[in-house]
N, C-alpha and C. Protein backbone atom coordinates (compact mmCIF):
# COMPACT_ATOMS: atom_id res chain seq x y z
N UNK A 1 296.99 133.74 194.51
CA UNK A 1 296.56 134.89 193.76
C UNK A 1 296.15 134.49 192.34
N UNK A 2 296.81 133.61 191.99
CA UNK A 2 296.42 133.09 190.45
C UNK A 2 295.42 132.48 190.50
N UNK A 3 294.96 131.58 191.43
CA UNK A 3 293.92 131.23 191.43
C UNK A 3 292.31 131.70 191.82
N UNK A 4 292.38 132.92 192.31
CA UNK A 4 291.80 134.14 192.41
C UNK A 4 291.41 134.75 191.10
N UNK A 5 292.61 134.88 190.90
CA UNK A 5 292.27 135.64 188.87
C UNK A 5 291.71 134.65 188.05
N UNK A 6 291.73 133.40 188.55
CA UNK A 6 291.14 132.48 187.82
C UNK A 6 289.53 132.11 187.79
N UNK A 7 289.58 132.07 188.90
CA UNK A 7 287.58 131.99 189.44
C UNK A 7 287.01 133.51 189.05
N UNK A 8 287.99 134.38 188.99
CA UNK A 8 287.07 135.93 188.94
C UNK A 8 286.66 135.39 187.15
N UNK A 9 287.82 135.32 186.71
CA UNK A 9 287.81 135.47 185.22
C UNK A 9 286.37 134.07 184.76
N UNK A 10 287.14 133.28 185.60
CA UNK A 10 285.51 131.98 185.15
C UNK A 10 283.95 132.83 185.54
N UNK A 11 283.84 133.80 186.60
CA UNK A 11 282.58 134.58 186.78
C UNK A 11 282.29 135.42 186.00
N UNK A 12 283.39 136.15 185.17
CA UNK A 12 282.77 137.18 184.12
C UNK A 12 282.48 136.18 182.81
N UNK A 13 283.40 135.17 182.69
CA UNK A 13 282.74 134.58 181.26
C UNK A 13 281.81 133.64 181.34
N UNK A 14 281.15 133.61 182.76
CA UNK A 14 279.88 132.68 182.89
C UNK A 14 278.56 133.70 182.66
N UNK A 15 279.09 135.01 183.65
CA UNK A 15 278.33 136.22 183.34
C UNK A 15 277.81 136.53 182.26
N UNK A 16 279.46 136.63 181.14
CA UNK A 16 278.41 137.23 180.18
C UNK A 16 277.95 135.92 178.85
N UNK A 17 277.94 134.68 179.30
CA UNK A 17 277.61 133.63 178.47
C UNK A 17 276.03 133.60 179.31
N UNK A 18 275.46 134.12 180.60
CA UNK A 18 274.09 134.07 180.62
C UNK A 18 273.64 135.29 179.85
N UNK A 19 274.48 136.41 180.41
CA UNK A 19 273.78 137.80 179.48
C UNK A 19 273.71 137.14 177.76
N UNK A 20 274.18 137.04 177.21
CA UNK A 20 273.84 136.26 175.71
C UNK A 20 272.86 135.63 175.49
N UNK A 21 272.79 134.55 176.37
CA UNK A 21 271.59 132.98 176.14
C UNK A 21 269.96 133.95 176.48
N UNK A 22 270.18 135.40 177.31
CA UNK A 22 269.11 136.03 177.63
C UNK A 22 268.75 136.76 176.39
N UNK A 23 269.83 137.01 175.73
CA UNK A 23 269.28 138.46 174.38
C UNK A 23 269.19 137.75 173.23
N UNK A 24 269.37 136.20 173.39
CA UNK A 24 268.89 135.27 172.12
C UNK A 24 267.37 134.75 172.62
N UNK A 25 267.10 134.79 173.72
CA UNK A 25 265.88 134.11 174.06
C UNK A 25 265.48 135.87 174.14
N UNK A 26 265.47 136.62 174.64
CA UNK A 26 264.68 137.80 174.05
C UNK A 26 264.31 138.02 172.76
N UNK A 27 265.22 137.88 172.05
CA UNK A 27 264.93 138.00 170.06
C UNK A 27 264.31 137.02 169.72
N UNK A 28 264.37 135.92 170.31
CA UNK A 28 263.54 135.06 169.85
C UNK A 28 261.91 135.30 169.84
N UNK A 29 261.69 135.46 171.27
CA UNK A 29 260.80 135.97 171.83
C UNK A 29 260.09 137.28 170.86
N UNK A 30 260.69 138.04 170.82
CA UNK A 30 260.27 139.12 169.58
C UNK A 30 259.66 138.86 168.81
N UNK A 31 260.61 137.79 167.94
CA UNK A 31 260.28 137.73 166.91
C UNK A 31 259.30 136.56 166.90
N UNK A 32 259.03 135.85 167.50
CA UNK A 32 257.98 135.52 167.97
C UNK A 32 256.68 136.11 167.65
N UNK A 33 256.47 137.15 168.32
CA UNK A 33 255.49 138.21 168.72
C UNK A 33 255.44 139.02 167.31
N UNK A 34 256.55 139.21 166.95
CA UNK A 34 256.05 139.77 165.13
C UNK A 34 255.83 139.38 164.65
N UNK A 35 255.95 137.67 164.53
CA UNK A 35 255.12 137.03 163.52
C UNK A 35 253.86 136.91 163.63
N UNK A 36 253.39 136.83 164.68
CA UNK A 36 252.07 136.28 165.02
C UNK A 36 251.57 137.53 165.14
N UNK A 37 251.83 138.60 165.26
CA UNK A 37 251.24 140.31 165.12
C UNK A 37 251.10 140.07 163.82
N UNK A 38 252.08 140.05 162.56
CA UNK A 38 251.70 140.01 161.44
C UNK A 38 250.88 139.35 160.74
N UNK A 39 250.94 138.02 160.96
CA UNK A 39 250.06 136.59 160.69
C UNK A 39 248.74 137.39 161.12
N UNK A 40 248.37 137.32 162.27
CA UNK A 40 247.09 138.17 162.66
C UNK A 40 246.35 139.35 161.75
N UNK A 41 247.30 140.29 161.52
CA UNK A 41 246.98 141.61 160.87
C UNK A 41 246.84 140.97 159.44
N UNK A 42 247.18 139.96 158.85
CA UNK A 42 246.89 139.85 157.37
C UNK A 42 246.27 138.75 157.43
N UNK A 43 245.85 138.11 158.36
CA UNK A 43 244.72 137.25 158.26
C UNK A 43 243.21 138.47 158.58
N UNK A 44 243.17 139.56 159.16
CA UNK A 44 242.29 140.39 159.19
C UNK A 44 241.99 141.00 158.46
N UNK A 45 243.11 141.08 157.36
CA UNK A 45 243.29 141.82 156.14
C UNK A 45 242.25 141.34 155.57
N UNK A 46 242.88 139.60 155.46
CA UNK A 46 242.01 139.22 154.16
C UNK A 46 240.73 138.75 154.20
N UNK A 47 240.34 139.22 155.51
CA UNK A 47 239.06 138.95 156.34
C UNK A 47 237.80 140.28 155.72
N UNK A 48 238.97 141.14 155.83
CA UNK A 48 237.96 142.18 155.87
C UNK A 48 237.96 142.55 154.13
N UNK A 49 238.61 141.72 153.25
CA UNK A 49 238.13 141.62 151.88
C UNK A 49 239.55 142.34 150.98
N UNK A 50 240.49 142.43 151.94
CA UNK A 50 242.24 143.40 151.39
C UNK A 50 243.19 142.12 151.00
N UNK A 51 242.93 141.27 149.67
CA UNK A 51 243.44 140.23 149.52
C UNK A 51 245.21 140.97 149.31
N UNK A 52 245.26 141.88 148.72
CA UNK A 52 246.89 142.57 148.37
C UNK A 52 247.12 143.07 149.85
N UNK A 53 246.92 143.25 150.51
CA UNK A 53 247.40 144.12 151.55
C UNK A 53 247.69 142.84 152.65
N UNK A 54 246.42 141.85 152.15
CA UNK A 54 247.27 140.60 153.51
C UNK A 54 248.39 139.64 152.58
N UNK A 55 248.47 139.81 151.56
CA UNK A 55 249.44 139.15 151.20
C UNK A 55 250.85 139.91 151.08
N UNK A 56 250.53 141.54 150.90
CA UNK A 56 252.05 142.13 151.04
C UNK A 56 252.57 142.17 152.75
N UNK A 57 251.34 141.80 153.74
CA UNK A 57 252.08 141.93 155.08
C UNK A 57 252.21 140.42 155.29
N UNK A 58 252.01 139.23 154.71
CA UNK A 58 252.19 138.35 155.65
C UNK A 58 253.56 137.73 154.58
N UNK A 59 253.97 137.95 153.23
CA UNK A 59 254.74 138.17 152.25
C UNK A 59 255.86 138.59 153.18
N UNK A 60 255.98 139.75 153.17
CA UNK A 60 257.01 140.50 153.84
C UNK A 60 257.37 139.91 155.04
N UNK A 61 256.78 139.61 155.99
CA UNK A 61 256.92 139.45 156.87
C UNK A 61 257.80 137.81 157.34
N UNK A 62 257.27 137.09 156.30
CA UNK A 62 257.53 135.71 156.32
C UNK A 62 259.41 135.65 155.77
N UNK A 63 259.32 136.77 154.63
CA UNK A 63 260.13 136.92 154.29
C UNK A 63 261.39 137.43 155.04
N UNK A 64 261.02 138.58 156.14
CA UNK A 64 261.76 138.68 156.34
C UNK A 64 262.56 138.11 157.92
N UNK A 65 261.05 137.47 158.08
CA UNK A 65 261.78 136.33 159.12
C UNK A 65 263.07 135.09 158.78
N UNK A 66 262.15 134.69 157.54
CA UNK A 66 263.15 133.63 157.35
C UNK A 66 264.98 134.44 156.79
N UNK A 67 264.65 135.54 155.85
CA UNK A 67 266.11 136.12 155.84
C UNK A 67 266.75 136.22 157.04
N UNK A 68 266.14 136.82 158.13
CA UNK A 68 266.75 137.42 159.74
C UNK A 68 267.22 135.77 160.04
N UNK A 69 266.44 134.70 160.33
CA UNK A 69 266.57 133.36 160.52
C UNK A 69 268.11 132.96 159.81
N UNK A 70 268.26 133.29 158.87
CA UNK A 70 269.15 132.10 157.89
C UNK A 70 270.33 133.65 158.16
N UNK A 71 270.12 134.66 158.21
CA UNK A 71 271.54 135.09 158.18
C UNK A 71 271.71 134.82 159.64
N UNK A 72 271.20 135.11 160.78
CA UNK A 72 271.55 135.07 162.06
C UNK A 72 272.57 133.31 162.20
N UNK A 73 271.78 132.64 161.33
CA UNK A 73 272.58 131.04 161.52
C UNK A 73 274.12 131.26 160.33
N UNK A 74 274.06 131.69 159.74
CA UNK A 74 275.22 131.90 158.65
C UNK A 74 276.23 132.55 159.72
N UNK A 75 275.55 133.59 160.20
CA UNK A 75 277.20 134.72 161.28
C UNK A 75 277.54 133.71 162.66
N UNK A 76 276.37 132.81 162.91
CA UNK A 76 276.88 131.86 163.89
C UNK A 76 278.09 131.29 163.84
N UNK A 77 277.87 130.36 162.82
CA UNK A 77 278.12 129.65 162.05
C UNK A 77 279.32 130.23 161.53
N UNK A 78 279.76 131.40 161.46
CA UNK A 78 281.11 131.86 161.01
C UNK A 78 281.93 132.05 162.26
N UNK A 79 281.12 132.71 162.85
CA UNK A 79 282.18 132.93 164.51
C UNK A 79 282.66 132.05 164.90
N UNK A 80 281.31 130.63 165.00
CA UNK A 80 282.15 129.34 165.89
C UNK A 80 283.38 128.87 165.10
N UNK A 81 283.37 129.26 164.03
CA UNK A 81 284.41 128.56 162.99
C UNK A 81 285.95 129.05 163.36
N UNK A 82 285.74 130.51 164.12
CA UNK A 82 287.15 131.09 164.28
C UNK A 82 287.64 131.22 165.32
């Protein structure tokens, strides 16, 4: 019987260690796709002659990738610690 509770318990924490590795490769994926939506939209910007408008979207955007980037590694980075 213990060893029963043992393989169940190894299936839920294999379970939910794939559900995870999926919603980090989803966000990744995202964010992915927002950068290069944004990159796009303010390279059109400054195409179509909106030098402030492609620099406040590709500004922002850069920006707030790399913040999302560096805190997501900071809370890592704290959990594994505990």
């Amino acid at each position: 019987m213990a060893e029963a509770d043992a393989k169940h318990l190894r299936e839920i924490e294999m379970a939910a260690l794939q559900a995870a590795e999926k919603e980090v490769r989803r966000g990744q994926l995202f964010g992915f796709s927002l950068g290069l939506t944004a990159l796009i939209a303010s390279v059109l910007a400054l195409y179509l002659g909106s030098e402030t408008v492609a620099s406040i979207i590709g500004g922002t955007t850069v920006v707030g990738l790399v913040s999302a980037f560096i805190i997501g590694r900071t809370k890592s980075l704290t959990n594994s610690r505990t």
